[in-house]
Structure formats: C-alpha cells, structure tokens
Protein backbone atom coordinates (compact mmCIF):
# COMPACT_ATOMS: atom_id res chain seq x y z
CA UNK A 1 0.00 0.00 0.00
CA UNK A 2 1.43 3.45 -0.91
CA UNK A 3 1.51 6.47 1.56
CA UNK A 4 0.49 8.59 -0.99
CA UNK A 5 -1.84 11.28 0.61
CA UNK A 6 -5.12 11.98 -1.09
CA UNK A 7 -4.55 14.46 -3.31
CA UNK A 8 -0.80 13.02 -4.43
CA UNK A 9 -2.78 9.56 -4.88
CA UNK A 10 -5.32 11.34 -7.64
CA UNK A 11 -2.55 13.16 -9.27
CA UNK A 12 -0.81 9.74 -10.06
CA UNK A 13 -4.18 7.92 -11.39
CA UNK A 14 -6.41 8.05 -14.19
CA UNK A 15 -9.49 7.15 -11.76
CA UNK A 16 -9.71 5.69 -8.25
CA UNK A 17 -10.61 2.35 -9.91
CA UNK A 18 -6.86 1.85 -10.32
CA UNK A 19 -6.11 1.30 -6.74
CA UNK A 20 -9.75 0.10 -5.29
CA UNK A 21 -13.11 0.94 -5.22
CA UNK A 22 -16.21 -0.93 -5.86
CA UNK A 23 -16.90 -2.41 -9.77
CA UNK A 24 -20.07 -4.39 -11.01
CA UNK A 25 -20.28 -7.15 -13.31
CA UNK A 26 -22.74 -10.10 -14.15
CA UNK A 27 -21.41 -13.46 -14.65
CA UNK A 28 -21.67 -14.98 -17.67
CA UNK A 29 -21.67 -19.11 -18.25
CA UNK A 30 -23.10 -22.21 -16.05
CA UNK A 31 -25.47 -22.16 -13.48
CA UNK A 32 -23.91 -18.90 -12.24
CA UNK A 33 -24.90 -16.95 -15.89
CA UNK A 34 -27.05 -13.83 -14.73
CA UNK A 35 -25.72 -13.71 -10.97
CA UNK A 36 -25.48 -9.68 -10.36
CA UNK A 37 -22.05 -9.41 -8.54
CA UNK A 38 -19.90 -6.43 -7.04
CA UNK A 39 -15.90 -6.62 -6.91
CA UNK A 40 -14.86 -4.53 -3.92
CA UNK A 41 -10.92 -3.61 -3.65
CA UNK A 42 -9.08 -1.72 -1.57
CA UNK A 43 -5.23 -0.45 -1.49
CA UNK A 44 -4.23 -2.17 1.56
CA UNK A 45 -4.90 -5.50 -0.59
CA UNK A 46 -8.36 -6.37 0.43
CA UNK A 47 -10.62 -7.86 -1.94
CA UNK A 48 -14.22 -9.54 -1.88
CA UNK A 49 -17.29 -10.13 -3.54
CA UNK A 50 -20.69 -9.12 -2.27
CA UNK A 51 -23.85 -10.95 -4.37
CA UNK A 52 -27.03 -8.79 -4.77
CA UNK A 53 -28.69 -11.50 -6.12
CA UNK A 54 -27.66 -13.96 -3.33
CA UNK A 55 -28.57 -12.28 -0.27
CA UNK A 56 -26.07 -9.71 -0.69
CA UNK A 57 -23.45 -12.43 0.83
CA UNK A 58 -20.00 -12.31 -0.13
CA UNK A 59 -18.36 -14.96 -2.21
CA UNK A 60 -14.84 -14.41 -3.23
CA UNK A 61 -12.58 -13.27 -0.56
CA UNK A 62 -8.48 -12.48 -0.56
CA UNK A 63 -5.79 -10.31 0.53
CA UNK A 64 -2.74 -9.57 -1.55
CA UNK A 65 -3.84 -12.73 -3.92
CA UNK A 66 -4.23 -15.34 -1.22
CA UNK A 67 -8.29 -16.76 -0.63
CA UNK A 68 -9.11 -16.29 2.54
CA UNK A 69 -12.51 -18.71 2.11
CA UNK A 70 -13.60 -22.19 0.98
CA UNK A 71 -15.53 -22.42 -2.56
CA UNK A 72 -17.90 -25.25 -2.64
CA UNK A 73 -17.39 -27.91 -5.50
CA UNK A 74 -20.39 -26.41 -7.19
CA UNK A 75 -19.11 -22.45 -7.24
CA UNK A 76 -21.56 -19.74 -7.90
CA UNK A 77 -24.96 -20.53 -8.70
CA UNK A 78 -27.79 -18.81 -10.09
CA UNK A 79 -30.59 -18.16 -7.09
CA UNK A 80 -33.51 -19.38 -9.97
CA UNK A 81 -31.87 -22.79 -9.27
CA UNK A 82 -32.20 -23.24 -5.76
CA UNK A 83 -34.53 -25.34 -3.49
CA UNK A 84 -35.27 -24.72 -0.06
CA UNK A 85 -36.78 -28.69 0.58
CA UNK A 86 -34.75 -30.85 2.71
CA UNK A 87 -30.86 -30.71 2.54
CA UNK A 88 -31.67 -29.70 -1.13
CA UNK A 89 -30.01 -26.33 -0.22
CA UNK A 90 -26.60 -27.79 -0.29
CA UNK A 91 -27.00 -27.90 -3.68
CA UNK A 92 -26.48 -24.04 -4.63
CA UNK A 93 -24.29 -23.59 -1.31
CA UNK A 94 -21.87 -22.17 -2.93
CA UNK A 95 -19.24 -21.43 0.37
CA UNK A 96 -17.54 -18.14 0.11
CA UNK A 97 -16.84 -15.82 3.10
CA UNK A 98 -20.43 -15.70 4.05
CA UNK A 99 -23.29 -17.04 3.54
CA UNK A 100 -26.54 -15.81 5.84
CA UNK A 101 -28.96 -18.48 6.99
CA UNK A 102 -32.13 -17.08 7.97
CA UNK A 103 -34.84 -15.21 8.18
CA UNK A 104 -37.33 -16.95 9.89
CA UNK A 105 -35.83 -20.55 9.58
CA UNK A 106 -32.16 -21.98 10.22
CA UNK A 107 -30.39 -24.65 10.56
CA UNK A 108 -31.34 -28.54 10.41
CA UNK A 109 -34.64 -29.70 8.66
CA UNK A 110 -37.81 -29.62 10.75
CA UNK A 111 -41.39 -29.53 10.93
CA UNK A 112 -42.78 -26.72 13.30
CA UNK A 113 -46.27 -25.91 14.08
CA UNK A 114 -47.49 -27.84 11.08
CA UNK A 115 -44.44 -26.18 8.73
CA UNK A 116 -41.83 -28.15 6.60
CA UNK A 117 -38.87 -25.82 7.06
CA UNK A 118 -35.43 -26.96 4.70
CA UNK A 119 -32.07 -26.18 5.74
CA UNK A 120 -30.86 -23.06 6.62
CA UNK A 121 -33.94 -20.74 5.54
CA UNK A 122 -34.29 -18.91 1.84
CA UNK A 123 -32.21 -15.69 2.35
CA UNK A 124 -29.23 -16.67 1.16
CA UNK A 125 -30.88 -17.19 -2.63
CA UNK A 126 -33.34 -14.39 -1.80
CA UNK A 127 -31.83 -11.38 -4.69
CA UNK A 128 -31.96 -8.01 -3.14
CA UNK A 129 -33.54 -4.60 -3.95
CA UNK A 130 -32.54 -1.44 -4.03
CA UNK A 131 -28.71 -2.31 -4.02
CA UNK A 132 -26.07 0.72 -4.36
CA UNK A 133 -22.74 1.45 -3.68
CA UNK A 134 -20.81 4.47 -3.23
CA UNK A 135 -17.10 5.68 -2.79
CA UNK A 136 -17.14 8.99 -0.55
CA UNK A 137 -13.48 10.54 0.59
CA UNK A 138 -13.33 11.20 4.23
CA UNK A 139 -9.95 12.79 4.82
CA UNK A 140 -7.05 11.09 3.43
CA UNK A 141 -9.00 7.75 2.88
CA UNK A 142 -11.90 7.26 1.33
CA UNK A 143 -15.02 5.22 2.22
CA UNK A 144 -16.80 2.19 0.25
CA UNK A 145 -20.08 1.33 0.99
CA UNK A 146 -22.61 -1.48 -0.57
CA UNK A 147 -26.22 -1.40 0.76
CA UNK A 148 -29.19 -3.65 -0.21
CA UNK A 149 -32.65 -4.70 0.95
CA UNK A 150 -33.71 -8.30 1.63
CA UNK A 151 -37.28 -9.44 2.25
CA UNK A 152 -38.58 -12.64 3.10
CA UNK A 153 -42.37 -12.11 3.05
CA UNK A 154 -45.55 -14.39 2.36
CA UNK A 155 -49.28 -13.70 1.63
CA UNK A 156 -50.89 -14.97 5.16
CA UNK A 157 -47.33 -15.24 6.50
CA UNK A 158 -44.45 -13.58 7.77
CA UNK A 159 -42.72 -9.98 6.22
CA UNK A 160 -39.36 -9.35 7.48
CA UNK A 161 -37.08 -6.60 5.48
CA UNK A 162 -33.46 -6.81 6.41
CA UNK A 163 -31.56 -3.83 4.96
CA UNK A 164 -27.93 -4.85 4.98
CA UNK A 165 -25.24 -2.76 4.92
CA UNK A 166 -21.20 -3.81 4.28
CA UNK A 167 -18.61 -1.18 4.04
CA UNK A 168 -15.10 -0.84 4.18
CA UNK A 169 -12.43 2.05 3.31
CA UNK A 170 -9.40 2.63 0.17
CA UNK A 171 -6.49 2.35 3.25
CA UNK A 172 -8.29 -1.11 5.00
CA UNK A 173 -7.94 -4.72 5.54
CA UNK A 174 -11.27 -4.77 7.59
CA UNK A 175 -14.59 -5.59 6.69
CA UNK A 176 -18.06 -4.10 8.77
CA UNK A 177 -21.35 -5.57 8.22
CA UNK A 178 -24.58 -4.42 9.74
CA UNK A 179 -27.55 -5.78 9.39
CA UNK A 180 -30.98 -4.32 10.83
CA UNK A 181 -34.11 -6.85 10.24
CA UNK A 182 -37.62 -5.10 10.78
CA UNK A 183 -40.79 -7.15 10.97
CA UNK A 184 -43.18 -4.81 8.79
CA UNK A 185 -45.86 -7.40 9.25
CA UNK A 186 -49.29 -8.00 11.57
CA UNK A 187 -47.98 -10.98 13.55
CA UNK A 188 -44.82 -12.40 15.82
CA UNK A 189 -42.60 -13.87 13.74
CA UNK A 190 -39.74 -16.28 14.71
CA UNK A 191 -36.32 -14.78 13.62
CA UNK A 192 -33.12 -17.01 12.91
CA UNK A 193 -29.63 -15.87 11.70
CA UNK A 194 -26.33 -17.84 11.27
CA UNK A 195 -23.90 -16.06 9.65
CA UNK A 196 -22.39 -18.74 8.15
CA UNK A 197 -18.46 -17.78 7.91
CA UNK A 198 -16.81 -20.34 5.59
CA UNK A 199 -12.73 -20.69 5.95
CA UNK A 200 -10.28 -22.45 3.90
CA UNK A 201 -6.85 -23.12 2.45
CA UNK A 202 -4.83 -22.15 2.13
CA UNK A 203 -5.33 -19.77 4.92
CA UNK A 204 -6.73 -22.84 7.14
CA UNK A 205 -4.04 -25.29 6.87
CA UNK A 206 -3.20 -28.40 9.49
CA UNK A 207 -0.92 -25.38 11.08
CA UNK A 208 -3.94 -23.57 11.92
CA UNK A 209 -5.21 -22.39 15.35
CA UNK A 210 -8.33 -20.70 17.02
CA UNK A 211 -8.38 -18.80 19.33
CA UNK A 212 -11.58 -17.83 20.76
CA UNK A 213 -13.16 -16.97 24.59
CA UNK A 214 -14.76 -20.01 24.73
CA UNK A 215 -15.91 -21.24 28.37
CA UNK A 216 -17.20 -24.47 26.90
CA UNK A 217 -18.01 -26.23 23.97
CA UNK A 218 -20.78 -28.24 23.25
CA UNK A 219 -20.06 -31.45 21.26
CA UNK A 220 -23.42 -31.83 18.91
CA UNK A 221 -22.89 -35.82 18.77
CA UNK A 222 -20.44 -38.66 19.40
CA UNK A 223 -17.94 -37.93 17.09
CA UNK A 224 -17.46 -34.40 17.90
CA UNK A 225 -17.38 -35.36 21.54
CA UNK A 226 -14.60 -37.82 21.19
CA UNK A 227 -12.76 -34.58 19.70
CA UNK A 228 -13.94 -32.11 21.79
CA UNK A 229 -10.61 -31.27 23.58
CA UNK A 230 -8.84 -30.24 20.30
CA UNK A 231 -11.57 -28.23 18.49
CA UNK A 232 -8.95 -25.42 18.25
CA UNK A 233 -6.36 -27.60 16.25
CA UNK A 234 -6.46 -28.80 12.94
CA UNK A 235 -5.11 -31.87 10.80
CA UNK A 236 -4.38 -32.49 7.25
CA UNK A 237 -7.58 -33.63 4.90
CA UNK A 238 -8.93 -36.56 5.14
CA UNK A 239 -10.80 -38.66 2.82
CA UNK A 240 -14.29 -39.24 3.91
CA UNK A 241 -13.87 -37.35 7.13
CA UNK A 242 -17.66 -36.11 8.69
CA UNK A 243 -18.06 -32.65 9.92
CA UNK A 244 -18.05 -32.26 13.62
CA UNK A 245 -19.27 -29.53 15.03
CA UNK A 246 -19.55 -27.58 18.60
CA UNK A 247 -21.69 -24.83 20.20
CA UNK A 248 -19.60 -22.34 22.11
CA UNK A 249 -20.74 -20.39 25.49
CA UNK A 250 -18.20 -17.33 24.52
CA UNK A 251 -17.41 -14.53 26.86
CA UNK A 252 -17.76 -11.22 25.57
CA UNK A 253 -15.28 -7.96 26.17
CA UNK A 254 -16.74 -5.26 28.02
CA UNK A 255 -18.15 -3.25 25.50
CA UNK A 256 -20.09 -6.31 24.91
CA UNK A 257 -18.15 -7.65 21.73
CA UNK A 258 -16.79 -11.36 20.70
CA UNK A 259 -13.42 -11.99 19.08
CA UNK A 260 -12.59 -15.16 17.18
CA UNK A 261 -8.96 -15.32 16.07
CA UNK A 262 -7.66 -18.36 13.21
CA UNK A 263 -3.97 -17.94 12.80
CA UNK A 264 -2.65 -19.39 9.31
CA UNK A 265 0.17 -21.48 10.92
CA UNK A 266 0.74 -21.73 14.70
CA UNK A 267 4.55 -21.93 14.77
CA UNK A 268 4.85 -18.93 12.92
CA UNK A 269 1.72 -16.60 13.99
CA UNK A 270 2.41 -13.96 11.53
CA UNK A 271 -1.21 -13.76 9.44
CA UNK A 272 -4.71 -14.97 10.24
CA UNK A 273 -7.91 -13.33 10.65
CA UNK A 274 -10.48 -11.56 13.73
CA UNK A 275 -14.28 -11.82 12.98
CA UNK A 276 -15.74 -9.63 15.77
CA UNK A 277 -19.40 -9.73 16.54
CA UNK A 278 -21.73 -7.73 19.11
CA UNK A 279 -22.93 -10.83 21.23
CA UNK A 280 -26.25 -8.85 21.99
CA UNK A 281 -28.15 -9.80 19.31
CA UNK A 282 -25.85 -12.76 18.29
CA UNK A 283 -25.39 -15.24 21.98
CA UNK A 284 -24.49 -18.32 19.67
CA UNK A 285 -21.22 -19.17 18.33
CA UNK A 286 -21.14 -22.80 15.96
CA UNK A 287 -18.15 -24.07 15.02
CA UNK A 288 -18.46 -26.77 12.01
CA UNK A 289 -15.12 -27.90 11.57
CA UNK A 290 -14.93 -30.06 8.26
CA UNK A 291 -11.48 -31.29 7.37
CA UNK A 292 -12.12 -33.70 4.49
CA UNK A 293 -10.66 -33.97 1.25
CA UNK A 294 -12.24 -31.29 -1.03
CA UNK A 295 -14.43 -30.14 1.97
CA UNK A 296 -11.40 -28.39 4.18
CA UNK A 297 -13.19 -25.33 5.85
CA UNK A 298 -13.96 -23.96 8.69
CA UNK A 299 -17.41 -22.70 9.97
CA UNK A 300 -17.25 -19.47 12.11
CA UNK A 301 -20.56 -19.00 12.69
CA UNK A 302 -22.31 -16.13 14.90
CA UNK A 303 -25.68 -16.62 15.37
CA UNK A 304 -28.89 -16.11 17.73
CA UNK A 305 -29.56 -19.89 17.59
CA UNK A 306 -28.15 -23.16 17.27
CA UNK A 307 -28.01 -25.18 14.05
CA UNK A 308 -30.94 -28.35 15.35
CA UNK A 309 -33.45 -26.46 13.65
CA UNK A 310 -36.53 -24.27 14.60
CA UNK A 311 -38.63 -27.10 15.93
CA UNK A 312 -35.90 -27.46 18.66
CA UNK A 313 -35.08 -23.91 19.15
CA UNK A 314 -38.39 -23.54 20.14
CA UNK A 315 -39.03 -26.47 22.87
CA UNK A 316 -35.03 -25.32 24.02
CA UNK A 317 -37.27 -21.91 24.81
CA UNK A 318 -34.54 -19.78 22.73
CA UNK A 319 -36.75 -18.94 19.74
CA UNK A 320 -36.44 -15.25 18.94
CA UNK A 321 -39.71 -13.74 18.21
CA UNK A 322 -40.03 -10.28 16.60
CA UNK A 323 -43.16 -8.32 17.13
CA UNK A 324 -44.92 -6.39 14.47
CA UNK A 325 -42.69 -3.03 13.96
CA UNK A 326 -40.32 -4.36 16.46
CA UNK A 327 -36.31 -3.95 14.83
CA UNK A 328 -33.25 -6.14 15.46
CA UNK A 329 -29.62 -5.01 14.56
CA UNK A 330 -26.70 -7.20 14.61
CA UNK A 331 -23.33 -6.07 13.69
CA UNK A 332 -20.14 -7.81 12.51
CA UNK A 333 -16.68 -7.47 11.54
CA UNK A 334 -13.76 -9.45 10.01
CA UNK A 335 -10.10 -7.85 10.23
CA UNK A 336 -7.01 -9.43 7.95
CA UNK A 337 -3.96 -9.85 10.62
CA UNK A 338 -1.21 -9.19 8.59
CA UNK A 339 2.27 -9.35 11.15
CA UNK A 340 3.05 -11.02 14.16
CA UNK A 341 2.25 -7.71 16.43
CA UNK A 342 -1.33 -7.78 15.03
CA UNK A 343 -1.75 -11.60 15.79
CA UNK A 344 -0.35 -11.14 18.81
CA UNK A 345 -2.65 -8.50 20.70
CA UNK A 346 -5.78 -10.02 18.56
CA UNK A 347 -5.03 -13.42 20.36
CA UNK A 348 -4.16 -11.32 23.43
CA UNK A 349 -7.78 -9.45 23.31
CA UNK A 350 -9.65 -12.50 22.30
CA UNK A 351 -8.61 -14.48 25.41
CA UNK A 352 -9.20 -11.85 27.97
C-alpha cells in the first residue's frame, strides 16, 4: 500500500478504480450466468465479492492474492436454481466468506407448528432490492459502501425486510457488516440468523489455530465429543472425514463484543484473521469444523440460535420472536492480521 496522501494519490491515477473501489459485473456461463455481482478492492490488498442477487453475501474473498474462504465444489450458482426442501439447499451452497442463513428458519430440517422448514432458511438465494454502492473521501481515505434490501415475506405469513449494509475504506484490511431486520408485518414472527463464515486453504491449513473466549463447547454428537478437547487444532484432509461440530458459550469484552482469532500457521503466527461480533443480538457461536478432502473449511458461525433447527429452538425456549414493527440489529466485523504484532494482541484481546 502506498503512503500517498489523497490528493498526491489522484494526481498519479487516471481514476480511483486503479487502486480500489467498488466495480459491477454479471457473470456470464453455467449455473452462475445472470448472478449480479460487485468486486470490492481496496489499497491495503483487500478484496471480496458481495452478491445482490444472493442475499447480498460475499463470495470471493483475498488479501494480496491469497483466498481467505472455501468455494464449494459447485461455485456460484444462479438463485432461480435453488430449493429450499430438505438438505436440497446444499446444492447451490456455494461457500464463500459468508453465507446468511435465515430469516425466519435456520439450521437442520424440521417440521414446526405444522411447517416443513429446509435447511438453513431462503435468504441466502433471496436477490436483493434497491442495491447501491458508493465511494465517498473522508480525509485522506476514502469510504466504500454497498447497501441492499432483503425481504422474506408471504401472503398470510411472515414480512421481514433486512436492509444490509457492508462497508469498508481505500487504506483497509477490515470488513463491517450491519444488518438491521424489521418485521413490517401483523404478527410475531420467529427470527433465525447464522452467519455462516466459511474458511479455507490455504489460509486454514493443518498449522492452523483458534483462538476464541470459549468457556465451553458443546459437542453436537459422538464424534465431535470424542474430539472435543482439540476443536482449536487442525489436521491435514482426510478422505471421507464427517463434519463435527460444537456450540460455544463465549465470553464477551466489556463493551459487549466477541473476538474469534484463526492464525494461518501456529509456529509462525504472523497472518490470520479476527471476525468480531456484538454478542447482543448474536449469543451463539457454531463451530463446524470439516477437514475432508475437497471439503477443508472452517465454519465461524455467529448466530442467535443453534443449528438443530426451529422445531428445537423452540421447545429449548430460545426462539427469537419479533413483534410487528419491532427492529433487530446485529453487527459484525472481520479484520485481515497481517504481522506477528497484530496476531499477537488479537489473540491477546480475544482471550481476555
């Protein structure tokens, strides 16, 4: 990144585009043809890809070249393809940095109160309105911002609008997402979210650690129990190796915030990431740790409920129900850790 104050930075470019700033483009071939997609790039070597017409997640994720995320063997797909029956959404999963599970349904299969709910809801292939973007110079650096407006609405049924907003600036290796779901309907409606945080090489490697103030992890079944004392390590893929995964009880910082820290390699903690979260609206941390051949990733997953599904969400008395007009804001970041001294006093804060 250069130190090249504003105004010497625009004297040496044709446009800002040069160095960052926020581009558009549609893709063009397979199941992703038509997907409406927006490149964001910054100086400091900071790139990702937010999708308008998948929830307004973010796909493609990397810093100076290197993915920071896992890409699912089926890539981008087209929202017109999906299927929210069953475990049929694994089909257009397509991985990336994030993927939102939600609104009113997440996690596992389930019937509740009469309702056949599939995996992990419909607003990850729900395409938003009203999208924009803007580049705005604050000083010496200068701000990008993407918002869009997500509704997941029925005749006789729910209406929730979630107007997310991700931003970042020219100068940064952080990410901020804030997301503030309204119900704008006539009746209590059950709200999920998982923000689904996907991981991989070669960031996540068998070097890799987490870090994370964790007071206890929950095993989900046998095989992640067996495990359970090593959730923070990782090994080399394995063919045929099932997911395990484990619900946290995390302690949060005084001003109320979470900090989950993977270093890239453990014996030389020089680069990793921090996803922050405010654990007010979000008091559930999953970890799905997958380390198989051609599924190595790692699930960092904030969330206001576990992943067993609504029908057991609500007889575990943890539903979240949002009244008519009633508004819910959660808010999220992920910082790239790019020396030792920046690992360092991330793992320091994390653990405190």
């Amino acid at each position: 990144m250069s130190d090249a104050g504003k105004d010497d930075l625009l004297r040496r470019v044709g446009r800002l585009s040069q160095v960052g700033g926020v581009s558009s483009f549609t893709h063009a071939e397979g199941r992703a043809k038509g997907t409406a997609t927006l490149r964001v790039r910054t100086e400091a070597g900071l790139e990702f890809w937010v999708v308008p017409d998948r929830g307004m997640d973010l796909y493609e994720a990397s810093f100076r070249g290197q993915s920071l995320c896992w890409h699912a063997p089926q890539g981008m797909v087209h929202p017109a393809y999906s299927s929210n029956r069953g475990l049929e959404w694994l089909k257009t999963f397509a991985g990336g940095l994030l993927t939102t599970c939600g609104l009113t349904a997440a996690g596992a299969p389930s019937t509740d109160e009469g309702e056949a709910l599939g995996l992990h809801g419909a607003i990850s292939t729900t395409p938003a309105e009203q999208v924009g973007w803007s580049e705005t110079w604050d000083g010496e650096d200068c701000r990008f911002v993407v918002k869009g407006l997500l509704r997941e609405a029925s005749v006789h049924g729910p209406n929730l609008r979630m107007e997310r907003t991700i931003s970042t600036s020219l100068r940064s290796s952080s990410l901020e997402i804030e997301d503030i779901v309204t119900n704008d309907g006539v009746r209590t409606t059950p709200l999920m979210l998982i923000y689904h945080f996907n991981f991989g090489y070669p960031l996540l490697t068998e070097r890799s650690q987490m870090y994370a103030p964790s007071s206890i992890a929950h095993p989900i079944d046998d095989l992640s129990r067996k495990s359970v004392k090593t959730w923070a390590g990782f090994e080399a893929p394995v063919q045929g190796q099932p997911e395990r995964v484990y619900f946290h009880e995390m302690r949060p910082d005084e001003q109320g915030w979470v900090s989950v820290v993977l270093v890239q390699d453990r014996e030389r903690p020089d680069f990793g990431i921090r996803l922050s979260y405010d654990a007010a609206s979000l008091p559930e941390f999953v970890q799905w740790k997958m380390t198989g051949e051609n599924h190595f990733v790692l699930g960092l997953e904030p969330a206001n409920c576990r992943t067993l599904g609504r029908k057991a969400e609500r007889e575990r008395g943890t539903l979240r129900m949002l009244g008519p007009g009633e508004t819910e804001r959660f808010r999220l970041r992920l910082d790239v850790l790019e020396t030792a001294e920046a690992v360092q006093r991330a793992i320091s804060q994390s653990s405190q």
